[in-house]
Protein backbone atom coordinates (compact mmCIF):
# COMPACT_ATOMS: atom_id res chain seq x y z
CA UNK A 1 9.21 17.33 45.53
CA UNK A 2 6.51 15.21 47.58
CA UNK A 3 6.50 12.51 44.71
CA UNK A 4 10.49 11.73 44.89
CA UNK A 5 10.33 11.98 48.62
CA UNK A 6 7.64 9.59 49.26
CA UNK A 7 8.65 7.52 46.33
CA UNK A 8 12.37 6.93 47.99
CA UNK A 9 11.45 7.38 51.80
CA UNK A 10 8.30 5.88 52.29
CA UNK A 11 8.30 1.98 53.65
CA UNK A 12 4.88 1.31 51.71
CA UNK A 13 6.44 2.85 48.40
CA UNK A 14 3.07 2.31 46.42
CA UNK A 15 1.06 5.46 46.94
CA UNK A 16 -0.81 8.36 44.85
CA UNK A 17 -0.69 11.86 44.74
CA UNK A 18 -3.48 14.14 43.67
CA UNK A 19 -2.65 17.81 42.67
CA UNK A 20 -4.28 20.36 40.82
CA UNK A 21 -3.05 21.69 37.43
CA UNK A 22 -3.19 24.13 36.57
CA UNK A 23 -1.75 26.52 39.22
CA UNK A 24 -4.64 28.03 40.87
CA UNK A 25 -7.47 25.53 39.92
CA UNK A 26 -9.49 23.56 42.46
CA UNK A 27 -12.40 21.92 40.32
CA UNK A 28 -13.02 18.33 39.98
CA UNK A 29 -11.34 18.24 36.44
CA UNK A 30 -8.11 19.87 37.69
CA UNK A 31 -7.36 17.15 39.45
CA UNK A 32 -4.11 14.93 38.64
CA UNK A 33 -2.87 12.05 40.06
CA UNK A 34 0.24 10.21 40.17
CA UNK A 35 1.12 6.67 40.73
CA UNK A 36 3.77 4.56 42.53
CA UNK A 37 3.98 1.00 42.65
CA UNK A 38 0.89 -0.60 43.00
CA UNK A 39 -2.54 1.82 42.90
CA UNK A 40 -4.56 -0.88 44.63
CA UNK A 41 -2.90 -1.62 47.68
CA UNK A 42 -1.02 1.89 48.28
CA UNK A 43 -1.35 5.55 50.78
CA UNK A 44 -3.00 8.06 49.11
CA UNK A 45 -2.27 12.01 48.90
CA UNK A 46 -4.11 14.83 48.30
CA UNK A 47 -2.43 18.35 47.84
CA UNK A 48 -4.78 21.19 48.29
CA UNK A 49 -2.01 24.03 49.38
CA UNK A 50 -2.73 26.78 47.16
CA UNK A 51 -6.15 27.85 47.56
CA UNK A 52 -8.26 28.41 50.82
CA UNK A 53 -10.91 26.20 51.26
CA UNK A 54 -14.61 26.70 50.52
CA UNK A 55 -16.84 24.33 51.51
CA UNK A 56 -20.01 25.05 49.47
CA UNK A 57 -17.28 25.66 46.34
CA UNK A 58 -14.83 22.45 47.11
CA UNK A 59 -17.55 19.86 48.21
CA UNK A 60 -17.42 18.08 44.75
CA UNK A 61 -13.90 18.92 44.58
CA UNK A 62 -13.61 16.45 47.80
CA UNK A 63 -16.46 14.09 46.85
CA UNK A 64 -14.45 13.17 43.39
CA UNK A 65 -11.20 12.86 45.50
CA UNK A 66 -12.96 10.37 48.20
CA UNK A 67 -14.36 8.42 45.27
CA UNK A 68 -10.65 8.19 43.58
CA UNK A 69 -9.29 7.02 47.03
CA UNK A 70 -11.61 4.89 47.81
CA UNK A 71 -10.41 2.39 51.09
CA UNK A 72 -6.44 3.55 50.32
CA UNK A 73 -5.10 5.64 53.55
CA UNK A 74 -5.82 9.37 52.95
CA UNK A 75 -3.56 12.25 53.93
CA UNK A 76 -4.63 16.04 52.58
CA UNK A 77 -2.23 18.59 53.09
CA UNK A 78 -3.18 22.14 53.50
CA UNK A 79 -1.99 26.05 53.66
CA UNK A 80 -4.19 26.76 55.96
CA UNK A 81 -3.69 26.62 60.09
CA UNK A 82 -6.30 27.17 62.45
CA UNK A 83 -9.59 27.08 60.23
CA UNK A 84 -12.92 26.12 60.84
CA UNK A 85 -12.80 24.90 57.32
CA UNK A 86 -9.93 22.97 57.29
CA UNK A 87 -11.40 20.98 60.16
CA UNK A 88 -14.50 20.39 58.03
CA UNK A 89 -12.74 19.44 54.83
CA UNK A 90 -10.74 17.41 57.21
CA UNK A 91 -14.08 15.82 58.91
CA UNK A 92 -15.62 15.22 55.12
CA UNK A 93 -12.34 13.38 53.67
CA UNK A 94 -11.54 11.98 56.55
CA UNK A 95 -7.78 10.86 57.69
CA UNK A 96 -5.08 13.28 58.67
CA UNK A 97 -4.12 16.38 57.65
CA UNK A 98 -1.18 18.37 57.58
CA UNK A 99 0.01 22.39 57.32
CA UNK A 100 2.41 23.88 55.36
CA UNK A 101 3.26 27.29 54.45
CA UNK A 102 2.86 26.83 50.60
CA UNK A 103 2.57 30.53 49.79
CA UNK A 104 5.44 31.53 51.54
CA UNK A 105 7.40 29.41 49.63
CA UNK A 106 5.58 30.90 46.55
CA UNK A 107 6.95 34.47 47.63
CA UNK A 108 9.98 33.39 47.91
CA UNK A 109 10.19 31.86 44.41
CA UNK A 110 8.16 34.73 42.59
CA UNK A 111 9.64 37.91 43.96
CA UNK A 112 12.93 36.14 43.91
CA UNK A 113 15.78 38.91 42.17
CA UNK A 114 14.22 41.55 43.11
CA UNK A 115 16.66 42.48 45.92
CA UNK A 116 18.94 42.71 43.07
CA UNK A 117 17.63 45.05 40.66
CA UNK A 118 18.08 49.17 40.89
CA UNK A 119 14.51 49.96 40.15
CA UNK A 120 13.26 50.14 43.60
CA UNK A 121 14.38 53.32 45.64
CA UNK A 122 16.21 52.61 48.93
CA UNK A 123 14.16 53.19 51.32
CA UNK A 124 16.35 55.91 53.06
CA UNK A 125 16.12 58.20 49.55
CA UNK A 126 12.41 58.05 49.26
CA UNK A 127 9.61 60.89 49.05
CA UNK A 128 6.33 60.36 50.36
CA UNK A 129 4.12 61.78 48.44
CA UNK A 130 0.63 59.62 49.05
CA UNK A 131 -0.32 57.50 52.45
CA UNK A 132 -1.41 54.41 50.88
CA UNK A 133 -1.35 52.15 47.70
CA UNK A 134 -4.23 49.74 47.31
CA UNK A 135 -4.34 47.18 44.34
CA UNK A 136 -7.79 45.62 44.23
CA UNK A 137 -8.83 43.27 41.18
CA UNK A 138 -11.20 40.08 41.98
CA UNK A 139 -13.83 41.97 43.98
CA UNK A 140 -16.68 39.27 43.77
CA UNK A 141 -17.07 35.79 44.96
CA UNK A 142 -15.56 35.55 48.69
CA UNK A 143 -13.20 38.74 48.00
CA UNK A 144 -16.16 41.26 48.59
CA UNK A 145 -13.99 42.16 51.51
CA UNK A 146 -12.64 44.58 49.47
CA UNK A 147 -15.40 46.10 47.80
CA UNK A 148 -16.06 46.89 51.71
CA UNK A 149 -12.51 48.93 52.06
CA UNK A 150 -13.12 50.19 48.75
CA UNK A 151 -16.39 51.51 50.61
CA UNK A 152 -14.25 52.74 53.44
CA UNK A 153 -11.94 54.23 51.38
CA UNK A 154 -14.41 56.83 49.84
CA UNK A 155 -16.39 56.94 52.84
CA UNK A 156 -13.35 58.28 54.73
CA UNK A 157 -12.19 60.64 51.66
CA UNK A 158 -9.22 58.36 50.75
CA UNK A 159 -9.54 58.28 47.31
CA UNK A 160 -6.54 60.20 46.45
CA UNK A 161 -4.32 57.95 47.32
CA UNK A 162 -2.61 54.93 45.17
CA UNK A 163 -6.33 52.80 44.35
CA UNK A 164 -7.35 50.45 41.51
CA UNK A 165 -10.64 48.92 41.72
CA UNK A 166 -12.98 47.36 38.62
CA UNK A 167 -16.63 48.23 37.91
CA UNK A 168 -17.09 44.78 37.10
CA UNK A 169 -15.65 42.26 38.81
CA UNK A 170 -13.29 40.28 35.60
CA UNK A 171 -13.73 36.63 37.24
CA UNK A 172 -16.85 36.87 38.60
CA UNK A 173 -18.40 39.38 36.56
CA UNK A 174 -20.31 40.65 39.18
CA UNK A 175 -20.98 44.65 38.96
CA UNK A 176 -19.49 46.31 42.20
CA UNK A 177 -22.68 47.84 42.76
CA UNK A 178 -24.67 44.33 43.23
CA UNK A 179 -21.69 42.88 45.19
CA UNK A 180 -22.22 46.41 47.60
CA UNK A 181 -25.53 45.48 47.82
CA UNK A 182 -25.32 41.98 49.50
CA UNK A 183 -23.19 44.31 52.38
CA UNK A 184 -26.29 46.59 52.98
CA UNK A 185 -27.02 45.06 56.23
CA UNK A 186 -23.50 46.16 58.04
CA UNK A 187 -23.30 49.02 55.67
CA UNK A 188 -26.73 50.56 55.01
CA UNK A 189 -25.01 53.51 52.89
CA UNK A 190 -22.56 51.23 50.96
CA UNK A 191 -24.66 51.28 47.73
CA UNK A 192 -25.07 55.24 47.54
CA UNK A 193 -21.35 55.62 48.47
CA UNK A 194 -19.99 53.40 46.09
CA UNK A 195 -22.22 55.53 43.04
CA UNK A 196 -20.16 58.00 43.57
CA UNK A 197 -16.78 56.52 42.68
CA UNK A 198 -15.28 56.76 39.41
CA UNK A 199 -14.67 53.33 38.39
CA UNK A 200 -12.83 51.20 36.76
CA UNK A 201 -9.83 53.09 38.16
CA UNK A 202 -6.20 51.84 37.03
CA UNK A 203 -2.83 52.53 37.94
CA UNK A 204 -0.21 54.18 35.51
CA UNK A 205 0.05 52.31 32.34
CA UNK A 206 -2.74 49.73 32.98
CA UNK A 207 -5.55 49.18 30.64
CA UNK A 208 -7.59 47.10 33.44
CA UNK A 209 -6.56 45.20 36.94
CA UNK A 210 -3.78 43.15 35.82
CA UNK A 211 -3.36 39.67 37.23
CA UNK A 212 0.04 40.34 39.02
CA UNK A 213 0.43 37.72 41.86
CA UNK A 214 3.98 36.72 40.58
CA UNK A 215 5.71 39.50 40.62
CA UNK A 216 5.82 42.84 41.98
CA UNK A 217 4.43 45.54 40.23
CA UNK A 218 3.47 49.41 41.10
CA UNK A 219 6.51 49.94 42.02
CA UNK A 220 6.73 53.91 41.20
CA UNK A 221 3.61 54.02 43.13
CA UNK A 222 4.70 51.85 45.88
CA UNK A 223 8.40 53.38 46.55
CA UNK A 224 5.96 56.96 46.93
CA UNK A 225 3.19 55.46 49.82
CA UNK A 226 3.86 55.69 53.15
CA UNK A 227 2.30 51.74 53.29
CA UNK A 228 1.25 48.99 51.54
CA UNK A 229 -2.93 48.38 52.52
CA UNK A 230 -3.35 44.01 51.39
CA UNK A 231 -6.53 43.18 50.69
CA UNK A 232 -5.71 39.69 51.28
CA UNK A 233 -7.50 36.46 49.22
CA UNK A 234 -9.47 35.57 52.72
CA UNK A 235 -10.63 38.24 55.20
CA UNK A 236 -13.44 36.44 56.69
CA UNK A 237 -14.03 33.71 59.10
CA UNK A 238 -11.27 31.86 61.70
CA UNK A 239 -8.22 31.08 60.11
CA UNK A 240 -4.94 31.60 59.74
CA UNK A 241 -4.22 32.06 55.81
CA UNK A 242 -2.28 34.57 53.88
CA UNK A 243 -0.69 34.95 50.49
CA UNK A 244 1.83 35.89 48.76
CA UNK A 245 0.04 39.86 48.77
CA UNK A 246 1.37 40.29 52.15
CA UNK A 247 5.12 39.63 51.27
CA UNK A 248 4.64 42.47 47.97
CA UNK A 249 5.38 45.30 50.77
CA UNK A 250 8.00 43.37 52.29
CA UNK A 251 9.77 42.87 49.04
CA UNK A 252 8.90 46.68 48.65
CA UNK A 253 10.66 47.75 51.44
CA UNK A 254 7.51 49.18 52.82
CA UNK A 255 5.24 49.15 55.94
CA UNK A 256 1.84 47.51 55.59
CA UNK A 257 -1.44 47.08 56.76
CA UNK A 258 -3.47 43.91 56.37
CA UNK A 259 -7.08 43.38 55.76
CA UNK A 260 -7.23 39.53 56.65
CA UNK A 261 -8.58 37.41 59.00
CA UNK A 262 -8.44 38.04 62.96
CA UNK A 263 -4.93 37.39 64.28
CA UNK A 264 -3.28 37.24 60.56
CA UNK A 265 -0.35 40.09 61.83
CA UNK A 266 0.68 37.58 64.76
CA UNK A 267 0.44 34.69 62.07
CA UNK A 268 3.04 36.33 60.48
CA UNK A 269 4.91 37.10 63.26
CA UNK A 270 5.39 33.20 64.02
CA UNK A 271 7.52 32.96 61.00
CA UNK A 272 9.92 35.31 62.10
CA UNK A 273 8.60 38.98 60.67
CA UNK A 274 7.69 42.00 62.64
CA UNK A 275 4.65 44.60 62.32
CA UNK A 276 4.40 48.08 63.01
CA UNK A 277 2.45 48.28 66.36
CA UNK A 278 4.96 50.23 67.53
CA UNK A 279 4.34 52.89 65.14
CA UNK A 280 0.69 52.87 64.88
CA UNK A 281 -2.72 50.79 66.32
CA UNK A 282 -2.32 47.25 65.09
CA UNK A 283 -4.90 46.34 67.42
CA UNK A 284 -7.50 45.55 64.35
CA UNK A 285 -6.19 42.75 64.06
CA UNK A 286 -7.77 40.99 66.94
CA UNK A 287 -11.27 42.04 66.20
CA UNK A 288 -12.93 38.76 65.36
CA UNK A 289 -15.51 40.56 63.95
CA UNK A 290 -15.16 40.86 60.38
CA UNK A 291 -16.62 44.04 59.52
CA UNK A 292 -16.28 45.74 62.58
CA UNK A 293 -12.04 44.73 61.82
CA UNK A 294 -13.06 46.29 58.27
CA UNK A 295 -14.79 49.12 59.48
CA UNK A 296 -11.08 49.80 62.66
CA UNK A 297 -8.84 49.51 59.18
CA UNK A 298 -10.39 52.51 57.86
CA UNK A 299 -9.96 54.20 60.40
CA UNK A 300 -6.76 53.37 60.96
CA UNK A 301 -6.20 54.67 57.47
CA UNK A 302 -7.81 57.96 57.42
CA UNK A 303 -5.70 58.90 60.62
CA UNK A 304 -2.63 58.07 58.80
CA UNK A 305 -4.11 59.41 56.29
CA UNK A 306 -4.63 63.20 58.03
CA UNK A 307 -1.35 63.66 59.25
CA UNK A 308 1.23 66.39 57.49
CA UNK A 309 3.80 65.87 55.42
CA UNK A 310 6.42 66.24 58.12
CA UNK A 311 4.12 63.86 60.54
CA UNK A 312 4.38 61.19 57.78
CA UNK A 313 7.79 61.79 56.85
CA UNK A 314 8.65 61.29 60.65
CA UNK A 315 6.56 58.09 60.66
CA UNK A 316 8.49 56.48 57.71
CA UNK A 317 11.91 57.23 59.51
CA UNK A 318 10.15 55.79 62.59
CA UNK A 319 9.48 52.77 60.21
CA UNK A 320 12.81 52.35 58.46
CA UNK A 321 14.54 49.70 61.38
CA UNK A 322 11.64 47.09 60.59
CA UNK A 323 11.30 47.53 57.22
CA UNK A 324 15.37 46.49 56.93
CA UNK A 325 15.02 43.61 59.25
CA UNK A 326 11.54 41.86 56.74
CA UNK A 327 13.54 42.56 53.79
CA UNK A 328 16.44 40.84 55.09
CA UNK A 329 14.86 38.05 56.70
CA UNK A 330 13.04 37.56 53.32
CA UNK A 331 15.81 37.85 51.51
CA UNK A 332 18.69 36.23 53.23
CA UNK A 333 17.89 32.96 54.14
CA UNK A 334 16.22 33.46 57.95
CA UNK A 335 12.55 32.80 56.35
CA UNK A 336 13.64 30.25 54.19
CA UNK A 337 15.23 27.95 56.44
CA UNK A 338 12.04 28.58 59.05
CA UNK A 339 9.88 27.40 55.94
CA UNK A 340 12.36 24.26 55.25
CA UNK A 341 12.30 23.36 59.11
CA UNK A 342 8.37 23.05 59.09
CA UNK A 343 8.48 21.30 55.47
CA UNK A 344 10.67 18.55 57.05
CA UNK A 345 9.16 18.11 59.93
CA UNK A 346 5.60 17.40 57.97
CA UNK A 347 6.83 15.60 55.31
CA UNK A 348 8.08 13.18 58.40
CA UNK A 349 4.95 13.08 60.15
CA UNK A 350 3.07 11.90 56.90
CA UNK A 351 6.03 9.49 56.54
CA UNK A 352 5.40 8.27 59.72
CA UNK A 353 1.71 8.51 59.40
CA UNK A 354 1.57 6.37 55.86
CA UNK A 355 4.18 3.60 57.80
CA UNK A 356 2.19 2.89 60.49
């Protein structure tokens, strides 16, 4: 899509654009770039909407894209609003940079159908049998967020609910028990507390932690919680950036809670969704704090989690008028045309921003 555009709209029409294939990669050798007109005297670029950015893991990344644009004028677009890491990627490339919400377009793609298939239980007709479903799978690298609600979890006796969680991390390889380690500091019992859990732990049917991103999976599990906990890519730091996890529930037809940054919930809320504050606390998700937020989620958790039967049950009737209006503005076309009004009105400011 940004090639044609800029390819017909643009005044200067010689420009290149630099992507990353495949989907998910960010190293210096997953870099492509393609060509209009004249590479010499053109604008230059530089997708980088899929993954959050890491400055000690991206420097090179950036340093090989500086060295491809040389003098050219340099645009890098972004999924990410609000971060203290965008603003230094944007300070180390130099230019102008510009937002998106690339992984709300990625929801929308992926879990696309699924408002059309019969193996998801209304809503109305469901039995709530557990409080929570938790899928957890990269758990090393800068996702140790969730070996810390995995810590939470069994610190707070919530391991009978809906939990997956590897020994060993399978990207990073890192053994949960080292990652708990490096967490010692805000959680001095974290190491002896994570001994005791039973790992690796699967769903129904699963081997090991599936990669599962594109489409929604669980869903026996899921259509018996009484929410969705997302242990989001990012839960650290200032910034505003979210994945395609936090539209699963949505899809679901399910409440959720988030572990994310600070202020993710009224991200969300910006594009037209609503939360559950009315129903229970939301108020973790102003704690800037990262692991006292981690530390108010559990919480959170084991009070939802220590209510009866008939106190849950009431709480997902109580939920049922929110959980229609996400899956409808998801679904039909409210979301969508929010997400095509910001696309436009970017891909016009870098129009305007490459013409001048």
């Amino acid at each position: 899509m940004f090639f044609p555009y800029f390819a017909s709209n643009s005044k200067n029409r010689n420009f290149e654009l630099a992507v990353h294939d495949p989907f998910g990669s960010s190293d210096p050798d997953s870099i492509v770039v393609y060509i209009n007109g004249n590479e010499n005297r053109g604008n230059y670029l530089y997708l980088f909407d899929q993954e959050p950015i890491q400055p000690n893991l991206h420097k090179s990344t950036f340093s090989k894209i500086k060295e491809y644009c040389g003098t050219k004028k340099f645009a890098m677009v972004t999924s990410e609003r609000d971060s203290e890491n965008a603003n230094w990627a944007q300070e180390y490339l130099g230019g102008e940079q510009f937002y998106y919400f690339f992984h709300g377009w990625a929801a929308l793609d992926w879990f696309r159908g699924f408002n059309r298939t019969f193996n998801i239980t209304p809503p109305a007709d469901r039995t709530i049998k557990k409080t929570f479903i938790s899928p957890n799978r990269i758990i090393g690298g800068k996702r140790k967020h969730r070996v810390a609600m995995l810590y939470h979890m069994l610190k707070n006796d919530l391991w009978h609910n809906h939990i997956s969680a590897p020994q060993v991390c399978p990207v990073e390889g890192e053994d949960i028990l080292d990652i708990a380690g490096s967490m010692s500091k805000n959680y001095p019992d974290i190491v002896h507390v994570l001994k005791e859990a039973d790992l690796p732990r699967t769903f129904r049917n699963e081997e090991t932690q599936e990669m599962s991103s594109y489409k929604l999976t669980q869903i026996k599990e899921s259509c018996e919680s009484l929410f969705y906990h997302v242990t989001e890519t990012v839960a650290t730091g200032k910034r505003h950036h979210i994945t395609e996890k936090t539209f699963k529930p949505i899809a679901l037809q399910m409440p959720f809670i988030l572990t994310a940054p600070a202020y993710s919930l009224a991200y969300l809320k910006q594009y037209g969704f609503m939360t559950f504050g009315s129903i229970w606390d939301e108020s973790y998700d102003f704690i800037e704090d990262d692991f006292e937020r981690y530390t108010a989620i559990g919480k959170l958790m084991k009070q939802l989690d220590s209510y009866t039967s008939a106190e849950k049950h009431k709480l997902w009737l109580d939920c049922l008028p929110i959980i229609k209006y996400n899956y409808e503005h998801f679904y039909k076309g409210n979301f969508e045309k929010l997400l095509w009004q910001e696309l436009e009105n970017m891909l016009g400011q870098i129009n305007d921003y490459f013409s001048n």
